[in-house]
Protein backbone atom coordinates (compact mmCIF):
# COMPACT_ATOMS: atom_id res chain seq x y z
CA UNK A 1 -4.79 -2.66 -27.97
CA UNK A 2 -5.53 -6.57 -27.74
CA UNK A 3 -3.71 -8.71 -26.05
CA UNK A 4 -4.50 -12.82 -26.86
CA UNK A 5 -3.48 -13.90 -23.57
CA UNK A 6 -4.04 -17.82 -24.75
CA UNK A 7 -0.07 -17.13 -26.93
CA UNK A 8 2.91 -16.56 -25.08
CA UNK A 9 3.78 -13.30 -27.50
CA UNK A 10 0.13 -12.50 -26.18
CA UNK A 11 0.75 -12.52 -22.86
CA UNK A 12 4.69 -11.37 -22.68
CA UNK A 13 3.09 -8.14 -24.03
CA UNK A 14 0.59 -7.69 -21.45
CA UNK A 15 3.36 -8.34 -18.80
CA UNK A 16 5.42 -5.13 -20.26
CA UNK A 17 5.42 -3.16 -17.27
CA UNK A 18 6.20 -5.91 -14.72
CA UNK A 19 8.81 -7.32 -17.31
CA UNK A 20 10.54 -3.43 -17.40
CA UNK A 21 10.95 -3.43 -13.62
CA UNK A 22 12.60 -6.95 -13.30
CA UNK A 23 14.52 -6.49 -16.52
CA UNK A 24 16.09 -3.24 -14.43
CA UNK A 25 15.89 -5.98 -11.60
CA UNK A 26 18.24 -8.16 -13.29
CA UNK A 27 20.62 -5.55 -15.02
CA UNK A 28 20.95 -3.60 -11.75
CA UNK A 29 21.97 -6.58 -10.07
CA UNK A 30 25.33 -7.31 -12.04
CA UNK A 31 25.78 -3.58 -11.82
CA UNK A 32 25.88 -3.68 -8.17
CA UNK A 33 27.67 -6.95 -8.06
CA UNK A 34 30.23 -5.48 -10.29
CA UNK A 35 30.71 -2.04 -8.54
CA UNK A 36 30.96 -3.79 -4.96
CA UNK A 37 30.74 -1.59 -1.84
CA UNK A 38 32.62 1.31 -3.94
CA UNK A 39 30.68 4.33 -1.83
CA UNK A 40 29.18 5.98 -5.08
CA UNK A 41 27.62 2.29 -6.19
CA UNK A 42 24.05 2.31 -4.17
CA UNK A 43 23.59 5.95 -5.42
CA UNK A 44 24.55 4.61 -9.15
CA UNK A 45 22.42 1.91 -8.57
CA UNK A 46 19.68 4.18 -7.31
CA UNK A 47 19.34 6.51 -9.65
CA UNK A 48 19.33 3.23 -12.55
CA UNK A 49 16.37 2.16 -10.85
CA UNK A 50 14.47 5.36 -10.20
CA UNK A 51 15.13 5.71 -14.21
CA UNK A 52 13.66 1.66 -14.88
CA UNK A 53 10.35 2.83 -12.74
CA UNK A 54 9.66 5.76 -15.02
CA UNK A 55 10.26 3.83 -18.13
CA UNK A 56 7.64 1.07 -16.52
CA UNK A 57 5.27 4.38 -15.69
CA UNK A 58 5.46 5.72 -19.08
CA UNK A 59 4.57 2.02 -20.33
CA UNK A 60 1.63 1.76 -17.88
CA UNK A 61 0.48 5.06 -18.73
CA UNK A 62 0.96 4.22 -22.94
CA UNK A 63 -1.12 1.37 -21.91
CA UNK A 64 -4.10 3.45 -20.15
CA UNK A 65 -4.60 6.10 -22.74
CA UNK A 66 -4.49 3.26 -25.71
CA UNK A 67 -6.92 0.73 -23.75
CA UNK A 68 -6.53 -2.65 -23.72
CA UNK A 69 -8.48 -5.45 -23.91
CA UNK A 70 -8.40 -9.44 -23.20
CA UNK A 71 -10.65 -12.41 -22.99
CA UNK A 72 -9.87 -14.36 -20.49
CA UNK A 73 -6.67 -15.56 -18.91
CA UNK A 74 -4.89 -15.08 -15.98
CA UNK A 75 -3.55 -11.67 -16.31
CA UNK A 76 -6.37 -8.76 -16.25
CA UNK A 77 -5.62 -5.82 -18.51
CA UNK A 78 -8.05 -3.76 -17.16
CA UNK A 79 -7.73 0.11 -15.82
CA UNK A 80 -8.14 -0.86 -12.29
CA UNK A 81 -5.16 -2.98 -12.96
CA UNK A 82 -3.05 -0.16 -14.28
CA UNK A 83 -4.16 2.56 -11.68
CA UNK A 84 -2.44 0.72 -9.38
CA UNK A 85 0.27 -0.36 -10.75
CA UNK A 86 0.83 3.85 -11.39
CA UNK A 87 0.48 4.16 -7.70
CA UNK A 88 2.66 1.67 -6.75
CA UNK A 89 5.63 2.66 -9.15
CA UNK A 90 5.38 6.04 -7.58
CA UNK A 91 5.85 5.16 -4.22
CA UNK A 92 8.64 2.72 -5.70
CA UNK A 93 10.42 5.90 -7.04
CA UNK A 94 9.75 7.94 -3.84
CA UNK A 95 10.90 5.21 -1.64
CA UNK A 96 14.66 4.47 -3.65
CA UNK A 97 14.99 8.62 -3.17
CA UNK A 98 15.26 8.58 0.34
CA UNK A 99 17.05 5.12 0.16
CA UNK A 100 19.48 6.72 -1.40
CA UNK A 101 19.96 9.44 1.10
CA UNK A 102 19.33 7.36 4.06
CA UNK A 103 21.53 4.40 3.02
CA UNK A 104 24.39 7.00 2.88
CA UNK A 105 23.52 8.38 6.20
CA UNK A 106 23.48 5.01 8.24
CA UNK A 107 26.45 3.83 5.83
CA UNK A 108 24.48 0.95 4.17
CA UNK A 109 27.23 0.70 0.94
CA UNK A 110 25.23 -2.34 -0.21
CA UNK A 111 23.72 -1.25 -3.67
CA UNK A 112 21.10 -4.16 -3.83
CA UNK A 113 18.58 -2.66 -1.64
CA UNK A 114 17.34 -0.64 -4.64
CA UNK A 115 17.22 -4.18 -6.61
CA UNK A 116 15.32 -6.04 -4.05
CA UNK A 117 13.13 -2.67 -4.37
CA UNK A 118 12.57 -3.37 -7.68
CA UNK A 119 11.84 -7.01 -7.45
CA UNK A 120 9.03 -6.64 -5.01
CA UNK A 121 7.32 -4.08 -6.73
CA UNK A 122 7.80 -6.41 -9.68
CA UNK A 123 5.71 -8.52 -7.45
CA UNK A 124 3.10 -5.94 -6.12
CA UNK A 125 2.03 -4.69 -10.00
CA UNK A 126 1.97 -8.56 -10.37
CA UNK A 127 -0.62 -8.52 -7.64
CA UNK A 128 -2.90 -6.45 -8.75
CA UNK A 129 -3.21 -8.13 -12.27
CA UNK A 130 -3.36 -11.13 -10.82
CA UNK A 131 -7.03 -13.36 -12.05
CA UNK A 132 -5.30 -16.73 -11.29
CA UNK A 133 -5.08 -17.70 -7.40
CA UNK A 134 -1.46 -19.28 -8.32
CA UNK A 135 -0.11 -16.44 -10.22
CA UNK A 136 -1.51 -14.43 -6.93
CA UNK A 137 0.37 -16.73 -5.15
CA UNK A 138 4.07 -15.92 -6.96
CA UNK A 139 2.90 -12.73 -6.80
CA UNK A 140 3.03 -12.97 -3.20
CA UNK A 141 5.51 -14.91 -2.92
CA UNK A 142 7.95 -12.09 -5.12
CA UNK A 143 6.95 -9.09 -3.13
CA UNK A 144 7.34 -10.79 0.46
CA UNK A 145 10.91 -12.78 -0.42
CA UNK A 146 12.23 -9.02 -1.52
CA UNK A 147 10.70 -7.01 1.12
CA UNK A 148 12.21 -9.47 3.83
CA UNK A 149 15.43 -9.03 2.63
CA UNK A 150 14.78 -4.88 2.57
CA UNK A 151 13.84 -5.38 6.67
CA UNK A 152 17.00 -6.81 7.80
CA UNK A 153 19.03 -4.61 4.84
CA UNK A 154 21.24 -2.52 7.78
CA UNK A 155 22.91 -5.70 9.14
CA UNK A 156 24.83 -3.69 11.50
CA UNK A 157 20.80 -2.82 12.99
CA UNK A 158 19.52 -5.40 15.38
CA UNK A 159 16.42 -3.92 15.61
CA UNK A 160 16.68 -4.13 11.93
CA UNK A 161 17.62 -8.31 11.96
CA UNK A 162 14.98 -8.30 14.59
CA UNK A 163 12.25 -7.20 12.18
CA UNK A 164 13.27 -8.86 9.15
CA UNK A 165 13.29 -12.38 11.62
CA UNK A 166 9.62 -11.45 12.72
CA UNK A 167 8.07 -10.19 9.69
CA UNK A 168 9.92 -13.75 7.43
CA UNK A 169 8.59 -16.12 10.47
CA UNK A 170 4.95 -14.49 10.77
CA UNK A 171 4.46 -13.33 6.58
CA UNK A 172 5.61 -17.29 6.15
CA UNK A 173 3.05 -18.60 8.67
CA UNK A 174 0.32 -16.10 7.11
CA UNK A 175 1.07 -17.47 3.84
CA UNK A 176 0.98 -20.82 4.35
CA UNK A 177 -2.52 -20.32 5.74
CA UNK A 178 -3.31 -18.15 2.70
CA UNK A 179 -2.60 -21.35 0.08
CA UNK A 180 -4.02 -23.44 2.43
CA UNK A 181 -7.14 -21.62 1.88
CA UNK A 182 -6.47 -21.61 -1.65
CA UNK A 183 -6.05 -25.45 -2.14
CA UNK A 184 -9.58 -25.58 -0.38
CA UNK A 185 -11.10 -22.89 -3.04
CA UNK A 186 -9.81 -25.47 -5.60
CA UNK A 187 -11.07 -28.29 -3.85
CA UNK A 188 -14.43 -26.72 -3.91
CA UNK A 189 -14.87 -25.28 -7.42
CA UNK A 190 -11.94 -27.34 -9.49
CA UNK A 191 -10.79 -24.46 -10.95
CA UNK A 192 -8.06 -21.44 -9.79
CA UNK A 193 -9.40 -18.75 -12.26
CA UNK A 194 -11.18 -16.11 -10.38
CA UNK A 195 -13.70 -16.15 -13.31
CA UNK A 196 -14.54 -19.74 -13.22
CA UNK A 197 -14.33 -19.80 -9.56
CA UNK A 198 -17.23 -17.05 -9.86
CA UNK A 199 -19.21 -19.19 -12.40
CA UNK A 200 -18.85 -22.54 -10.30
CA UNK A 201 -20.04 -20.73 -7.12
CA UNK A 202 -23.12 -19.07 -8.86
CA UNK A 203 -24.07 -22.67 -10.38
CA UNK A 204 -23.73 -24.56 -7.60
CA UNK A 205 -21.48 -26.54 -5.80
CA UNK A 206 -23.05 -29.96 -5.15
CA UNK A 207 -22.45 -29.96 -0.98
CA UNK A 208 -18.91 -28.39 -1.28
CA UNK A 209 -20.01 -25.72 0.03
CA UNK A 210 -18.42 -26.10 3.79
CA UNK A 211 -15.40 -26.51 2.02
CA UNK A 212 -15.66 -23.30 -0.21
CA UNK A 213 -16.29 -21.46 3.14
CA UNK A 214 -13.17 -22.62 4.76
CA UNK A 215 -10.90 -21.70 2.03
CA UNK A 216 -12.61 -18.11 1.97
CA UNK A 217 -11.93 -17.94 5.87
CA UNK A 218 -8.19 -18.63 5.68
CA UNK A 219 -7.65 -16.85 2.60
CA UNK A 220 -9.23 -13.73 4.32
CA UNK A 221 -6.92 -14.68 7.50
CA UNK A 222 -3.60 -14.58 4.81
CA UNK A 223 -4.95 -11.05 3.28
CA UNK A 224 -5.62 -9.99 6.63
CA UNK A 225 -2.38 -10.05 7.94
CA UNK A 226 -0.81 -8.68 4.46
CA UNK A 227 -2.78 -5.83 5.24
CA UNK A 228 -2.21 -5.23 9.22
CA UNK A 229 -6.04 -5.40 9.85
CA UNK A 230 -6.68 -6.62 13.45
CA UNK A 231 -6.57 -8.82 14.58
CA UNK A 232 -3.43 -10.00 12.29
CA UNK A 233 -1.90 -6.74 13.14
CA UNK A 234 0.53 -7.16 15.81
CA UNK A 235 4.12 -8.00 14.05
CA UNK A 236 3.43 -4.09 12.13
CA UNK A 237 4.66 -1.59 14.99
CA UNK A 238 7.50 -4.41 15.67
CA UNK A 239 8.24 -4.59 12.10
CA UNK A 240 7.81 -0.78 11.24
CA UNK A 241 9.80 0.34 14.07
CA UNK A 242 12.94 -1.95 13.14
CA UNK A 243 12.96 -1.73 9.30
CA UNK A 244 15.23 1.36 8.02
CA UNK A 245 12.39 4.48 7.82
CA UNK A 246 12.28 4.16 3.50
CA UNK A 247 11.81 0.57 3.88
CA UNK A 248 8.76 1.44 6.56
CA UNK A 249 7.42 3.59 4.28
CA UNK A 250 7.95 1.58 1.69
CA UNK A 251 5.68 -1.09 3.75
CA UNK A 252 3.77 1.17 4.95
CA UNK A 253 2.33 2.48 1.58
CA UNK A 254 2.88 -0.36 -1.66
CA UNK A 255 2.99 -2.93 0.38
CA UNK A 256 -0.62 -2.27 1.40
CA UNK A 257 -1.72 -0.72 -2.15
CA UNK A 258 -0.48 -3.97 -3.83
CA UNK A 259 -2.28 -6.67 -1.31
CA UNK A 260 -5.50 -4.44 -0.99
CA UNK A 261 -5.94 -4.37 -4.88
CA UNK A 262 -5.42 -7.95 -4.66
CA UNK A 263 -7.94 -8.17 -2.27
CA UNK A 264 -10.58 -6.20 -3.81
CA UNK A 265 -9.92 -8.39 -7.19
CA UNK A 266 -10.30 -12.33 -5.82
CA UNK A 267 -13.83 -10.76 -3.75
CA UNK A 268 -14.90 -8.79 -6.61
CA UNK A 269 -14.04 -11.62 -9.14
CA UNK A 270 -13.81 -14.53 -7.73
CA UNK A 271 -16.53 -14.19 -4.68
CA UNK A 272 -19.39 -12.37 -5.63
CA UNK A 273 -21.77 -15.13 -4.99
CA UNK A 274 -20.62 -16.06 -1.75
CA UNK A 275 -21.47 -12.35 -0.34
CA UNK A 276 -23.19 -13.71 2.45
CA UNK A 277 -20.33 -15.65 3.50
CA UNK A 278 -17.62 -13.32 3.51
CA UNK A 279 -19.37 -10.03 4.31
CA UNK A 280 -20.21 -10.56 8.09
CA UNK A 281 -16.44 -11.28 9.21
CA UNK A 282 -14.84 -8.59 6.55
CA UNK A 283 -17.04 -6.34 9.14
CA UNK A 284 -16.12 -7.41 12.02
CA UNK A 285 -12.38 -6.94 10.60
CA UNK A 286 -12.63 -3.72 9.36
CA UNK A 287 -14.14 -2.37 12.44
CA UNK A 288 -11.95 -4.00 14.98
CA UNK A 289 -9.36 -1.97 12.92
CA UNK A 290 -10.24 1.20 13.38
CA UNK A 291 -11.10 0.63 16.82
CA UNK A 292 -7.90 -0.72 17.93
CA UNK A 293 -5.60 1.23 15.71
CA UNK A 294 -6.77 4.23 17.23
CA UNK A 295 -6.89 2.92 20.98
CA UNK A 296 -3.42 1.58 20.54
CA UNK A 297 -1.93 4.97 18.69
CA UNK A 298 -3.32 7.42 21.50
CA UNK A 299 -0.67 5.42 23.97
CA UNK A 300 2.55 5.52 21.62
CA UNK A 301 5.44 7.95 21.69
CA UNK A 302 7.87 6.90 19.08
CA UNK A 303 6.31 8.12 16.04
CA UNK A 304 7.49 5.35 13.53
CA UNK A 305 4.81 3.26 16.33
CA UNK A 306 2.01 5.65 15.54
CA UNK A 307 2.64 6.30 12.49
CA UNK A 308 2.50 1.95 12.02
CA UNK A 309 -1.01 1.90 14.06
CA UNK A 310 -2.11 4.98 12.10
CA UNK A 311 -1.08 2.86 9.31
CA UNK A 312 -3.55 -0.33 10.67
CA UNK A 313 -6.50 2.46 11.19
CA UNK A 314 -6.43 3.19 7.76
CA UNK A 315 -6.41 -0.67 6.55
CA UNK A 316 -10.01 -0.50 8.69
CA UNK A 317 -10.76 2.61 6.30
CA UNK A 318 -9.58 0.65 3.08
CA UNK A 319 -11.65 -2.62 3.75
CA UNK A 320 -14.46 -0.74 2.91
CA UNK A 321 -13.89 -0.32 -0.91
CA UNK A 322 -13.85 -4.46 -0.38
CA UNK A 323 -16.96 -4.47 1.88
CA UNK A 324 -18.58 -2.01 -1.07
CA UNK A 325 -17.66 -4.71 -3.77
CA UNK A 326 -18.72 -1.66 -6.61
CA UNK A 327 -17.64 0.25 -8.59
CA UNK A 328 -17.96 3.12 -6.12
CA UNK A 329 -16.17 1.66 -3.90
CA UNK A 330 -13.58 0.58 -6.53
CA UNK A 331 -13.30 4.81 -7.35
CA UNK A 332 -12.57 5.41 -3.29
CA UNK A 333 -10.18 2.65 -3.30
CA UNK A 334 -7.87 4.64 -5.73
CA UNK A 335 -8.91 8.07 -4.38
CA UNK A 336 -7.82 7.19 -0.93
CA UNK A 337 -5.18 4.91 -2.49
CA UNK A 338 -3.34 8.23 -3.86
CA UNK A 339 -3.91 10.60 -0.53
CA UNK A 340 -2.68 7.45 1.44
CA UNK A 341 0.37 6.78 -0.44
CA UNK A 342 1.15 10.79 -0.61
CA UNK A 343 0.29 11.26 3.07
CA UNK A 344 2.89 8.26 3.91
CA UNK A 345 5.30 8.57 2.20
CA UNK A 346 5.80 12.21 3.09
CA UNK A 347 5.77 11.67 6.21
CA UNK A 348 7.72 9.11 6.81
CA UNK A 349 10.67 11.53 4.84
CA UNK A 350 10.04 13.81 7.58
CA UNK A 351 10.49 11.12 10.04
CA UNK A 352 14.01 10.02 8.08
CA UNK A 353 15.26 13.84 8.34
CA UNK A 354 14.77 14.42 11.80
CA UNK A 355 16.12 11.47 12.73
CA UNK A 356 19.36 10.74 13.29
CA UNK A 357 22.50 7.79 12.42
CA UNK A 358 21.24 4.58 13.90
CA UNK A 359 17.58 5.64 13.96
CA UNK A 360 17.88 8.01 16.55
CA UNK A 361 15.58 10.85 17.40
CA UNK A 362 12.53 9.06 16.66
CA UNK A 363 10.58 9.67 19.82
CA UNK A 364 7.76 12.25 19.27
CA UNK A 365 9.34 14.99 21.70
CA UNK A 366 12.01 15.33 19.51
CA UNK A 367 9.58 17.28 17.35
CA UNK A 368 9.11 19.92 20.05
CA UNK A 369 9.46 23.31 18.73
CA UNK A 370 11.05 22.05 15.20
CA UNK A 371 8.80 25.36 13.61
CA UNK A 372 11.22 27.14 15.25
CA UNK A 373 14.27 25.52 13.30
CA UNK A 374 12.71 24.04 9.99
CA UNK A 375 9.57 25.71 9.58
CA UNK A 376 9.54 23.97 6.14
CA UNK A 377 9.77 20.36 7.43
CA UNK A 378 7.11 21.40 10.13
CA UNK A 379 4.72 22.72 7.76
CA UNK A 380 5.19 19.75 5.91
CA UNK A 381 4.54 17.36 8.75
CA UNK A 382 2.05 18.98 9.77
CA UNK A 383 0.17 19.12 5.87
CA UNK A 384 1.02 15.01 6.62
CA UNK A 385 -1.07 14.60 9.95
CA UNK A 386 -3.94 16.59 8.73
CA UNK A 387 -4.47 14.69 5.47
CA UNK A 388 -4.03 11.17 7.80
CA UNK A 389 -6.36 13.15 10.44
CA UNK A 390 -8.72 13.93 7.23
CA UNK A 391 -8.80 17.66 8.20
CA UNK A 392 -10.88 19.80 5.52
CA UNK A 393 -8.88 22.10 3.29
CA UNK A 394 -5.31 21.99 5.05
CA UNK A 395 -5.71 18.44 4.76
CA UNK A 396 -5.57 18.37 0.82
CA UNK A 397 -7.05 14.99 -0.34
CA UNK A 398 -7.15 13.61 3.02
CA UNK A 399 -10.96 14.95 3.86
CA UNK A 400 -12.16 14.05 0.77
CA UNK A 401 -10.72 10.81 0.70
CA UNK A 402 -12.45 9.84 3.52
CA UNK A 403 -15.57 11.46 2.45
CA UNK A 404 -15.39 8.98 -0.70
CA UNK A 405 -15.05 6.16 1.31
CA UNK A 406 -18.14 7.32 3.71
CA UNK A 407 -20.14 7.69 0.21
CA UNK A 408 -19.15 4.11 -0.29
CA UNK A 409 -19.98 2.52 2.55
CA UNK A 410 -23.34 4.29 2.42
CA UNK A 411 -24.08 4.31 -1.42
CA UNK A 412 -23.98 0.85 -2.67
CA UNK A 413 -26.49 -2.23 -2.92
CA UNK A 414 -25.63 -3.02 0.73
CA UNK A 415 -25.77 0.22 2.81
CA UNK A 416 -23.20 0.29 5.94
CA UNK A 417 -24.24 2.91 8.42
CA UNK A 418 -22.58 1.23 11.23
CA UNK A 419 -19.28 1.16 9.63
CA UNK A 420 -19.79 4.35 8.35
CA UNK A 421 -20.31 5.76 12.10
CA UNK A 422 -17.17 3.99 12.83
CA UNK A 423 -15.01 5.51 10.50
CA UNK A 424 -16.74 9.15 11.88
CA UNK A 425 -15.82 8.14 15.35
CA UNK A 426 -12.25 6.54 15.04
CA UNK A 427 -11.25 9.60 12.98
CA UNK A 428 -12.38 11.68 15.97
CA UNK A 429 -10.67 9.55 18.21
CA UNK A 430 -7.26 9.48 15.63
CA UNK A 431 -7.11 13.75 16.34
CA UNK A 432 -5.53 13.20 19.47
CA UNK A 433 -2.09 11.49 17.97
CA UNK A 434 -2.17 13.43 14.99
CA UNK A 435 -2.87 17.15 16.71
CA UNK A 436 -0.53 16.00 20.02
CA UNK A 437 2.32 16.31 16.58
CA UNK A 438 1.18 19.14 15.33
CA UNK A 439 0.91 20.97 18.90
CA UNK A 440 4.59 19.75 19.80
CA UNK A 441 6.10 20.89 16.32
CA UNK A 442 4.13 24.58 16.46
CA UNK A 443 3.29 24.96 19.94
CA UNK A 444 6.45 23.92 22.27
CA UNK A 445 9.70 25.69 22.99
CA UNK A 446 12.59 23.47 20.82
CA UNK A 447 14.80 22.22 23.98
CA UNK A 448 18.28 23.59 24.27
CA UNK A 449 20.87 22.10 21.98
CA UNK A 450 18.83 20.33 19.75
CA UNK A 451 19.44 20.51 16.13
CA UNK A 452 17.96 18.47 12.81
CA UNK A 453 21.01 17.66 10.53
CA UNK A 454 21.18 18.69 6.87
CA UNK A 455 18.39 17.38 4.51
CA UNK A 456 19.74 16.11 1.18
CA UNK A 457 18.16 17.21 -1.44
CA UNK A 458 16.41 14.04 -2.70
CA UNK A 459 14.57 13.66 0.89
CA UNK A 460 13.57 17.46 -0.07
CA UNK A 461 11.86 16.79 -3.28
CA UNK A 462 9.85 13.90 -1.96
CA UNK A 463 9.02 15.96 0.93
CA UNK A 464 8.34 19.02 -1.31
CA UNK A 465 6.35 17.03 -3.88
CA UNK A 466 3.93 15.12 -1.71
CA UNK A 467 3.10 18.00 0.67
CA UNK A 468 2.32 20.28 -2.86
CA UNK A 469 0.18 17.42 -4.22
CA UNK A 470 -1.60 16.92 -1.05
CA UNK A 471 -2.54 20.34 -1.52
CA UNK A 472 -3.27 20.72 -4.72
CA UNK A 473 -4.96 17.83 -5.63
CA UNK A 474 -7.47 19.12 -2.71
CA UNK A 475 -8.32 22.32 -4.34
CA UNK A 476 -8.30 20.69 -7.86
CA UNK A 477 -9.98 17.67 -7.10
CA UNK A 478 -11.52 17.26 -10.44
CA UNK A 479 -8.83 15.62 -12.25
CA UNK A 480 -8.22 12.74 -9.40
CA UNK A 481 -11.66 11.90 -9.30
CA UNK A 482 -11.78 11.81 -13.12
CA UNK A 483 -8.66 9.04 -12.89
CA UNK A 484 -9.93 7.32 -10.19
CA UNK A 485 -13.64 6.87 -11.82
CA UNK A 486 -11.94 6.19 -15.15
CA UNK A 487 -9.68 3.11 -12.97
CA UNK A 488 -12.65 1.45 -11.34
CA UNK A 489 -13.64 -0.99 -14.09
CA UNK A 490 -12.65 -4.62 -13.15
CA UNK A 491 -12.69 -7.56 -16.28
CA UNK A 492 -15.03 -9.87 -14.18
CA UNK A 493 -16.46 -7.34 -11.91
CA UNK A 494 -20.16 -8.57 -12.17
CA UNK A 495 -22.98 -6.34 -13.73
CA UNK A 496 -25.42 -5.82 -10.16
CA UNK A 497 -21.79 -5.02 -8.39
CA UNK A 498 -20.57 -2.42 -10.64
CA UNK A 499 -23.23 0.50 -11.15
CA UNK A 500 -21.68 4.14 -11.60
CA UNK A 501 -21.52 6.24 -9.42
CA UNK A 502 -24.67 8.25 -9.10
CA UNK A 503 -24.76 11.95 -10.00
CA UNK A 504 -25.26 14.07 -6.82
């Protein structure tokens, strides 16, 4: 399938997926404006929108199996682009099944959190197909509007208005700094196309290169904070804590998919030539991440806390596939990408049926002994924390996710043993939140008049289905790392950066 991204037919085509989901978008909006705060519309609403993201899935998948291809332009049509967007759309469907469930449980009648859902993964998909710093910046600009709105959605919350208030006044700061850096790029090469960006840098910039080198620094400052990594990573516990728990989730796993793949295109594309620049501080990043994820995790006792700084450890992990800049590291990316977003999600629908009206029950001793009352969510939990932990076998994907990522950092041009003993270390360290969990749920008496309220049966499927996957995508690892090796390819991934991977 070719797409002539140079005519607007051309290019409307290769938008079909991201036009699908803010068609829906649109529709869904009159829909809810029209039903009001009946208390069937955000179910209505819901389910619409569930049905829009497998309609955009079936298009991105159509799209995969026929292949595509583009010169250049500012949209890529390249498998990496459409492995995420896959991911992404199924964490948008998990995450409007628990809305759903959770909206009726804290009485939330307003239907247009599933549309604001919509419109920022509209945004995220946009993201990762993204070979234009402005269209990165609508991008942007698309998912962080919408996913504002989603933090201060229970307006009865003030936690909730709390969050939403930090999260608009520090994502607006971040991206200000982010186009800042962007204006300098331009500055330096004339150009906003990652490809000619690329070719200017490898030519030569005639003594612009100081200001190159600033507009890489802030623009890694803006991605930094989109991603949590530290030191940009204290509004996420704030933030995580206060948002509803689908909405945290929600954050907790697109969010990051879409700005990491965003991340690993403008340094892939854009910045191969200025390695030397950018490589040294993306270090420094990544491993001040782990380190004070895990440091910071060990103390906390609400769980929607460690689950956000277990959340900012794994950003450490991720930075790697960036570090890698190959197509290795482009396979782990979308290997851990998958575990991540199964891991997260699932958990975080544990965390949303425990819990109770109001976000109560979310400190972690409210787990004790719950494998004495729902030995199913427990087992599910606890299938959660070992795939985060990266336990072998009863971990699923989780160990071999990370073992990807330790092949990356260890198998490319630029070898990382230091990084690579980091990620060893800090997933040592990370045991101690993740077992203290499991040892409460399986290990502790459940206190006296304590009870978890009924699970709906939405909240059980996502549950049910990530937990399963987990598992069986560990045993049958074959066909993921098929997919993921077969999403690697970048359009202007450069020749010496993208060897395959070697055969063991």
């Amino acid at each position: 399938m070719n797409f002539d991204l140079s005519t607007p037919l051309g290019l409307t085509a290769a938008l079909g997926p991201e036009l699908v989901v803010i068609a829906g978008a649109m529709v869904l909006m009159l829909v809810a404006a029209w039903l009001g705060d009946r208390p069937n519309a955000q179910r209505i609403v819901g389910i619409a929108a569930i049905a829009f993201c497998v309609v955009a899935l079936a298009t991105v998948i159509l799209y995969a199996l026929r292949g595509t291809e583009a010169g250049g332009g500012p949209i890529a049509v390249d498998p990496f682009r459409w492995a995420v967007a896959a991911i992404v759309l199924a964490g948008t469907i998990g995450t409007i099944a628990l809305a759903i469930e959770d909206n009726e449980r804290e009485s939330i009648l307003t239907a247009e959190t599933h549309v604001m859902t919509l419109l920022a993964s509209s945004g995220m998909m946009l993201m990762a197909a993204a070979r234009d710093l402005m269209v990165l910046f609508l991008a942007i600009e698309l998912m962080s509007l919408a996913t504002y709105v989603l933090c201060g959605i229970n307006r009865r919350s003030p936690r909730s208005a709390e969050a939403a208030l930090k999260y608009f006044l520090l994502g607006s700061f971040s991206t200000a700094i982010l186009l800042y850096g962007i204006a300098l790029t331009y500055g330096a090469t004339g150009s906003t196309e990652l490809a000619e960006i690329a070719t200017r840098v490898r030519d030569g910039l005639d003594g612009r290169e100081l200001l190159l080198n600033g507009g890489i620094a802030l623009m890694l400052i803006g991605f930094a904070f989109k991603v949590s990594a530290a030191p940009f990573h204290m509004w996420a516990p704030d933030v995580y804590e206060g948002a509803p728990t689908p909405v945290t989730a929600y954050m907790a796993a697109s969010v990051k998919v879409a700005a990491f793949a965003a991340l690993l295109r403008v340094w892939g594309e854009a910045f191969p030539g200025a390695a030397d620049v950018w490589r040294g501080p993306l270090t420094v990043i990544a491993v001040t991440t782990m380190i004070v994820g895990c440091i910071i995790a060990l103390q906390q006792r609400n769980v929607k806390r460690m689950l956000a700084y277990s959340s900012i450890v794994h950003s450490g992990y991720i930075l790697i596939a960036a570090l890698a800049a190959t197509e290795i590291g482009r396979s782990a990316f979308l290997f851990y990408l998958v575990s991540y977003t199964l891991a997260t999600l699932g958990s975080f629908a544990v965390v949303g049926a425990v819990s109770k009206p109001n976000e109560g029950k979310l400190n972690m001793a409210d787990y004790a002994g719950l494998w004495h009352e729902r030995p199913w969510l427990a087992m599910a939990m606890g299938i959660f924390m070992l795939a985060l932990l990266g336990f072998p076998v009863f971990g699923g994907t989780g160990f071999l996710a990370k073992w990807y990522m330790l092949d990356a950092a260890l198998a490319g041009p630029v070898r990382m043993p230091g990084v690579a003993t980091a990620v060893v270390l800090t997933s040592v360290v990370s045991a101690g939140f993740y077992l203290y969990l499991v040892q409460l749920m399986f290990m502790k008496d459940r206190p006296a008049g304590e009870s978890v309220g009924p699970t709906g049966m939405l909240t059980r499927l996502v549950i049910g289905t990530t937990a399963t996957a987990i598992v069986v995508l560990g045993l049958l690892t074959a066909p993921l790392i098929g997919w993921a090796e077969r999403g690697a390819p970048m359009t202007g991934a450069t020749p010496e950066l993208s060897q395959a991977r070697p055969t063991p």
